[in-house]
N, C-alpha and C. Protein backbone atom coordinates (compact mmCIF):
# COMPACT_ATOMS: atom_id res chain seq x y z
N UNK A 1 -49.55 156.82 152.27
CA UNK A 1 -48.86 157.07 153.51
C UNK A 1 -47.66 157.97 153.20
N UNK A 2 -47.85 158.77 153.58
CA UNK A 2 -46.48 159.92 153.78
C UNK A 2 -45.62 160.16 154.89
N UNK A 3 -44.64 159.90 154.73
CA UNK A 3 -43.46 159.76 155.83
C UNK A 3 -42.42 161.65 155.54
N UNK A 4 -42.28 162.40 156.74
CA UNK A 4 -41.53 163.46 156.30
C UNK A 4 -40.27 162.56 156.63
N UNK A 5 -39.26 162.34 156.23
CA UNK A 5 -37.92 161.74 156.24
C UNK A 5 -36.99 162.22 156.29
N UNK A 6 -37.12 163.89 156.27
CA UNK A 6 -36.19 165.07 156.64
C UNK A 6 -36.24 164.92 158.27
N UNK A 7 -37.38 164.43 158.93
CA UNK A 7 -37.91 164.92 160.20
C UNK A 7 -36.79 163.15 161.22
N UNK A 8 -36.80 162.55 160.35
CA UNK A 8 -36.34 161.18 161.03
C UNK A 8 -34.20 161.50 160.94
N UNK A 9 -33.95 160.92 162.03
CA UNK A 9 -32.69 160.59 162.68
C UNK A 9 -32.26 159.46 161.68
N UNK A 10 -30.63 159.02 161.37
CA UNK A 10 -30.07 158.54 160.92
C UNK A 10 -30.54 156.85 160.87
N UNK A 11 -30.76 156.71 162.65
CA UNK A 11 -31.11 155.74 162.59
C UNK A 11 -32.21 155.31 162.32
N UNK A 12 -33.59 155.69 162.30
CA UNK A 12 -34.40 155.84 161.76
C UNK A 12 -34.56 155.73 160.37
N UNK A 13 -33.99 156.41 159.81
CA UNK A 13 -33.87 155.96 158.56
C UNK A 13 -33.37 154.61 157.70
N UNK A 14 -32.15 154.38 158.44
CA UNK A 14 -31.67 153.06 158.21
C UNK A 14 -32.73 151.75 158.92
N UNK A 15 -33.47 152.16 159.74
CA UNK A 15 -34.08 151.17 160.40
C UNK A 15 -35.45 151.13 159.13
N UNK A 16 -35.82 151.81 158.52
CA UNK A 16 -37.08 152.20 157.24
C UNK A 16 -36.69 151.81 156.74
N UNK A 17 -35.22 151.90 156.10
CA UNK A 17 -34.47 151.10 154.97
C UNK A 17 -34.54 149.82 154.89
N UNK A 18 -34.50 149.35 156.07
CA UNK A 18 -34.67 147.64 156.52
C UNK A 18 -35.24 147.37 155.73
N UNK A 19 -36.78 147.69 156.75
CA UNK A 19 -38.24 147.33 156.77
C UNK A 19 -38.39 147.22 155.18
N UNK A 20 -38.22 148.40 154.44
CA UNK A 20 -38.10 148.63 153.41
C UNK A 20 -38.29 147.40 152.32
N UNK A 21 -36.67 147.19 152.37
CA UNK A 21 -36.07 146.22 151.83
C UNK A 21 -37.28 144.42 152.32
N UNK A 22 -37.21 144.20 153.33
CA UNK A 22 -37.76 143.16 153.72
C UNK A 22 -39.13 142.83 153.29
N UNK A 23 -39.66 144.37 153.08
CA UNK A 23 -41.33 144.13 152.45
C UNK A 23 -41.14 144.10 151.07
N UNK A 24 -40.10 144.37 150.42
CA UNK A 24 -39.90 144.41 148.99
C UNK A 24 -39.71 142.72 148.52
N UNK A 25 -38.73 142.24 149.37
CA UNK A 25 -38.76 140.95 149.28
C UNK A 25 -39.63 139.77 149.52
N UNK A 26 -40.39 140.59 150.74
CA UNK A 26 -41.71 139.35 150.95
C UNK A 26 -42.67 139.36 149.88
N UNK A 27 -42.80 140.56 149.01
CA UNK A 27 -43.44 141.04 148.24
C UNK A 27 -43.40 140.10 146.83
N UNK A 28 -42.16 140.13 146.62
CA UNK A 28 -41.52 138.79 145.44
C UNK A 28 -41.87 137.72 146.05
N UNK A 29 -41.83 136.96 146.92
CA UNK A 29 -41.53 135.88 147.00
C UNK A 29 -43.16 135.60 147.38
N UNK A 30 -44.14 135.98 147.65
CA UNK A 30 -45.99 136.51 147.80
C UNK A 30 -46.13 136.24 146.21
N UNK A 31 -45.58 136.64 145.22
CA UNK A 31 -46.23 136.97 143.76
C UNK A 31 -45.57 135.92 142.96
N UNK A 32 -43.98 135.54 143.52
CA UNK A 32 -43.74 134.44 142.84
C UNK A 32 -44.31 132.73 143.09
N UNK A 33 -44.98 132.64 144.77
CA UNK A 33 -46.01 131.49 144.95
C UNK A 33 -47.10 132.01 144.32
N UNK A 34 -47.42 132.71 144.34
CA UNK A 34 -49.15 132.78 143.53
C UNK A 34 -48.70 132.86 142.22
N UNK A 35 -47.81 132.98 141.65
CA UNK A 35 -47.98 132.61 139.90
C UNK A 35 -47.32 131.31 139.58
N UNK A 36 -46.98 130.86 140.75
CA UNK A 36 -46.45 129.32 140.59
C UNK A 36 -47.71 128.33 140.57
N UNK A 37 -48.62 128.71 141.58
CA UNK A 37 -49.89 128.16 141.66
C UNK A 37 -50.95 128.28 140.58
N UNK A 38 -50.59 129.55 140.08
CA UNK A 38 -51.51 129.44 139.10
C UNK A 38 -50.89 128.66 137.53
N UNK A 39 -49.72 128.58 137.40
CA UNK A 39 -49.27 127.87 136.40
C UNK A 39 -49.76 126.53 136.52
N UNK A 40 -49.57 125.98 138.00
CA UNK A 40 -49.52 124.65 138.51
C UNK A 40 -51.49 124.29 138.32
N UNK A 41 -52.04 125.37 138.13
CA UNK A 41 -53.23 124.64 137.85
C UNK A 41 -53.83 124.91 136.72
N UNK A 42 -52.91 125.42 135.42
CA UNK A 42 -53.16 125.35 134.04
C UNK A 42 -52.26 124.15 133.74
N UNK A 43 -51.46 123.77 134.13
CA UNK A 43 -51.01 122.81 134.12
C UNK A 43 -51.89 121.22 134.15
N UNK A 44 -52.40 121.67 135.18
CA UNK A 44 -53.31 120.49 135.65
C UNK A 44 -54.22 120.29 134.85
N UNK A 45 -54.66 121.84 134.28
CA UNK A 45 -56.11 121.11 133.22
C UNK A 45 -55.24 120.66 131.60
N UNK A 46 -54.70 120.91 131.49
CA UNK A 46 -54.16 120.55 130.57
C UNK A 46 -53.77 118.80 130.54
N UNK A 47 -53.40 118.07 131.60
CA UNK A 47 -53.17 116.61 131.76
C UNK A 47 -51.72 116.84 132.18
N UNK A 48 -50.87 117.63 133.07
CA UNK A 48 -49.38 117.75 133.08
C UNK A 48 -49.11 118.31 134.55
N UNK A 49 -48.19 118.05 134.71
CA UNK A 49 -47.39 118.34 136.05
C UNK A 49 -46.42 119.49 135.99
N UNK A 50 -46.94 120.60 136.98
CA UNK A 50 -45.63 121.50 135.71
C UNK A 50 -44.09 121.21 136.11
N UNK A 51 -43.72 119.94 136.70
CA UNK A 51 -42.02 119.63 136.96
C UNK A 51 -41.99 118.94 135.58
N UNK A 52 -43.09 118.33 135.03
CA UNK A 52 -42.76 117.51 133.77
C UNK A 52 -42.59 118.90 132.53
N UNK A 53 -43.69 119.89 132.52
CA UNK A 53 -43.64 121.07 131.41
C UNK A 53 -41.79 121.66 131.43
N UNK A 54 -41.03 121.93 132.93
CA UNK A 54 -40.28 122.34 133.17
C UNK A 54 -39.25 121.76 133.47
N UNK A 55 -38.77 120.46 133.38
CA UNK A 55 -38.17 119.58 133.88
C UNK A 55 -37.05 119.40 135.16
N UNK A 56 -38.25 120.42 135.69
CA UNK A 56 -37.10 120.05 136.93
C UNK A 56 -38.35 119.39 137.95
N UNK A 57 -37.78 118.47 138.78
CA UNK A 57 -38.60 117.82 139.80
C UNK A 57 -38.46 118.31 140.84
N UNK A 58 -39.95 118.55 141.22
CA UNK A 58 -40.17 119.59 142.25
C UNK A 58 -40.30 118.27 143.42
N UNK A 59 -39.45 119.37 144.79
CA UNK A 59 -39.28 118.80 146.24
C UNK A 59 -38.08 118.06 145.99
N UNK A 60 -37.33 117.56 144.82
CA UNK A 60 -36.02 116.90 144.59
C UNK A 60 -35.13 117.00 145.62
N UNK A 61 -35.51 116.02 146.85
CA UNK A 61 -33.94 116.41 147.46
C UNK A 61 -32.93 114.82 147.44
N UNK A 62 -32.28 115.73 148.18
CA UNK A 62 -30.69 115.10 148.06
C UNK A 62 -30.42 113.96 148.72
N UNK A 63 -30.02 112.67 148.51
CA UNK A 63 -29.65 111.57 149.62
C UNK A 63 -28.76 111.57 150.42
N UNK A 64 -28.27 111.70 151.18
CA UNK A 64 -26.69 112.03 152.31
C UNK A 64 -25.98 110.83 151.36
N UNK A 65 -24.41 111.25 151.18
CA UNK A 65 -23.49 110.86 150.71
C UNK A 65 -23.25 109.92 151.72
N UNK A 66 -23.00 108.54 151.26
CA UNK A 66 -22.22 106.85 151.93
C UNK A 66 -20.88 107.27 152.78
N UNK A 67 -21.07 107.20 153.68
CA UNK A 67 -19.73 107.64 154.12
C UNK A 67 -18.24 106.24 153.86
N UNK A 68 -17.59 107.24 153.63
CA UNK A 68 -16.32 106.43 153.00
C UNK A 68 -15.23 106.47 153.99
N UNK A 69 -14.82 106.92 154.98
CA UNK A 69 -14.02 107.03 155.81
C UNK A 69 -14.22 107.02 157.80
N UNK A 70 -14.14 106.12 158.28
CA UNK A 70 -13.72 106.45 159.90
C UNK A 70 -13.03 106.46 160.52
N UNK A 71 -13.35 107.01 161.34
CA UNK A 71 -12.46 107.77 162.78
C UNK A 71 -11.78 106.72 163.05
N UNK A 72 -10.84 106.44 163.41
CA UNK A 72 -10.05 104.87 164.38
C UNK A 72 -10.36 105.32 165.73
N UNK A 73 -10.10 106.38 166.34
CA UNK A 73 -10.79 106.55 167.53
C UNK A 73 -12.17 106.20 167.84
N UNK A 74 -12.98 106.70 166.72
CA UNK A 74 -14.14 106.54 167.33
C UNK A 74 -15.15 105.92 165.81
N UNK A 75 -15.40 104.74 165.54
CA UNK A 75 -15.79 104.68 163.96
C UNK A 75 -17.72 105.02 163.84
N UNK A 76 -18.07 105.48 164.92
CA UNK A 76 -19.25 106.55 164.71
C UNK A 76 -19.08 107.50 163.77
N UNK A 77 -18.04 108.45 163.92
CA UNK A 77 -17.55 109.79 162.89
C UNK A 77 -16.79 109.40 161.83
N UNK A 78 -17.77 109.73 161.25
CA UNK A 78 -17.50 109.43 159.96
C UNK A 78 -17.46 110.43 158.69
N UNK A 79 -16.81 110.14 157.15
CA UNK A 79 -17.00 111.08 156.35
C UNK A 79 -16.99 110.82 154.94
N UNK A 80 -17.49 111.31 153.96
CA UNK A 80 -17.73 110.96 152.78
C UNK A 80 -17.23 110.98 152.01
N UNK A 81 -15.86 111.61 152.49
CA UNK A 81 -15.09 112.28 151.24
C UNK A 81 -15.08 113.33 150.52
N UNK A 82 -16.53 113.92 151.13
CA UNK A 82 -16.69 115.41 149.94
C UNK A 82 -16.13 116.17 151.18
N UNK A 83 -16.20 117.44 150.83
CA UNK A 83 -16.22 118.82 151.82
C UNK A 83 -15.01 119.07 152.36
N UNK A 84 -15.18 119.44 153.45
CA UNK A 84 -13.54 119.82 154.42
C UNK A 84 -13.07 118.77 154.51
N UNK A 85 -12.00 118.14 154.95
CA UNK A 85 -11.65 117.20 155.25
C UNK A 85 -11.97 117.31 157.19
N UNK A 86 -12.13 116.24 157.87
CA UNK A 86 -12.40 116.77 159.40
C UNK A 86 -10.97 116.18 160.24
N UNK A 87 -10.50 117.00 161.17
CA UNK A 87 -9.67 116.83 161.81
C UNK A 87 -8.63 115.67 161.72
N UNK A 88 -9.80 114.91 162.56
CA UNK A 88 -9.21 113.23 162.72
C UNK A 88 -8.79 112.73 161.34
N UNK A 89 -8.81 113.26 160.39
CA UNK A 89 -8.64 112.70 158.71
C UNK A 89 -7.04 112.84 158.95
N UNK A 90 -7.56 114.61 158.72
CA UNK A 90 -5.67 115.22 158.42
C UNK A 90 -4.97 115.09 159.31
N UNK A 91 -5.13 114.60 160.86
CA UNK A 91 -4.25 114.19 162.19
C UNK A 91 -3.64 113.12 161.42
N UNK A 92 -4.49 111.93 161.16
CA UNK A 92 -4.41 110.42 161.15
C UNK A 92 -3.20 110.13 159.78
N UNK A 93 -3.43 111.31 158.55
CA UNK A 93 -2.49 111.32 157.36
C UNK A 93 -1.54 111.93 158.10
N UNK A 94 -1.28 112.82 158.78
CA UNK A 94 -0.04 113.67 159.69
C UNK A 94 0.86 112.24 160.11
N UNK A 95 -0.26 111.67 160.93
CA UNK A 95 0.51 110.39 161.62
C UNK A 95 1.01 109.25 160.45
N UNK A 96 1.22 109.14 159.75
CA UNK A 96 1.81 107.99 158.40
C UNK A 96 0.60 107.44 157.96
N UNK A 97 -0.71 107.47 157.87
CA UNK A 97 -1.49 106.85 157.48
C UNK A 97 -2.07 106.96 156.47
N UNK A 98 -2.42 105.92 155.54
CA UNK A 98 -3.32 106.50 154.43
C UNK A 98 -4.41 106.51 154.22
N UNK A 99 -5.31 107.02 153.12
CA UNK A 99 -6.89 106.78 153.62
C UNK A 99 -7.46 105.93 152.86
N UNK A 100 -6.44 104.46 152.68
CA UNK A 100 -6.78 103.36 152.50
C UNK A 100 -6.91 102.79 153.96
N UNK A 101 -6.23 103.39 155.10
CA UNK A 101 -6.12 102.59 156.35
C UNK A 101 -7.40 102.81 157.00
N UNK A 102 -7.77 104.07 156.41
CA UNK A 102 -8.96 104.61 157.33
C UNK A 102 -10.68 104.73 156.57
N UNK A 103 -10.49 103.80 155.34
CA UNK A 103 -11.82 103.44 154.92
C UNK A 103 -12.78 102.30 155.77
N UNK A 104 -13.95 102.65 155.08
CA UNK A 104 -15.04 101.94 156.36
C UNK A 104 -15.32 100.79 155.86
């Protein structure tokens, strides 16, 4: 396929550039499942799992963090302690409180 690209407008071009880019990437991520699959079934004849060959465990997700702190307004909202702190936290320390007052 031959594109004259002298003949295309600015935007045009940047809009090819996209496309471009986006088929380059679907392109990786097309070649990196099919050689995952195919590992995953030399794997298999072999007697192995390839999260065990590689040690990472595949689908590994995450448990939601225990929440450690509530709202006094409202003790639905709640928070774990990691991340931002949320509003009602840093109001409630503003107001003299500590977040011994406001554990769950």
């Amino acid at each position: 396929m031959k594109v004259d690209l002298n003949s295309l407008s600015l935007k045009e071009l940047k809009d090819l550039q996209s496309q471009v880019a986006k088929a380059i990437a679907g392109y990786e991520d097309r070649r990196k499942k099919e050689v995952l699959a195919e590992l995953d079934e030399i794997a298999k004849a072999k007697g192995f799992s390839l999260a065990e060959l590689t040690g990472i465990a595949a689908g590994r997700k995450r448990t939601p963090s225990v929440a450690k702190y509530a709202n006094p307004a409202n003790p639905a909202d709640t928070w774990s302690g990691r991340g931002r702190k949320p509003r009602w936290f840093t109001e409630a320390l503003a107001q003299g409180k500590k977040p011994e007052d406001l554990a769950v």
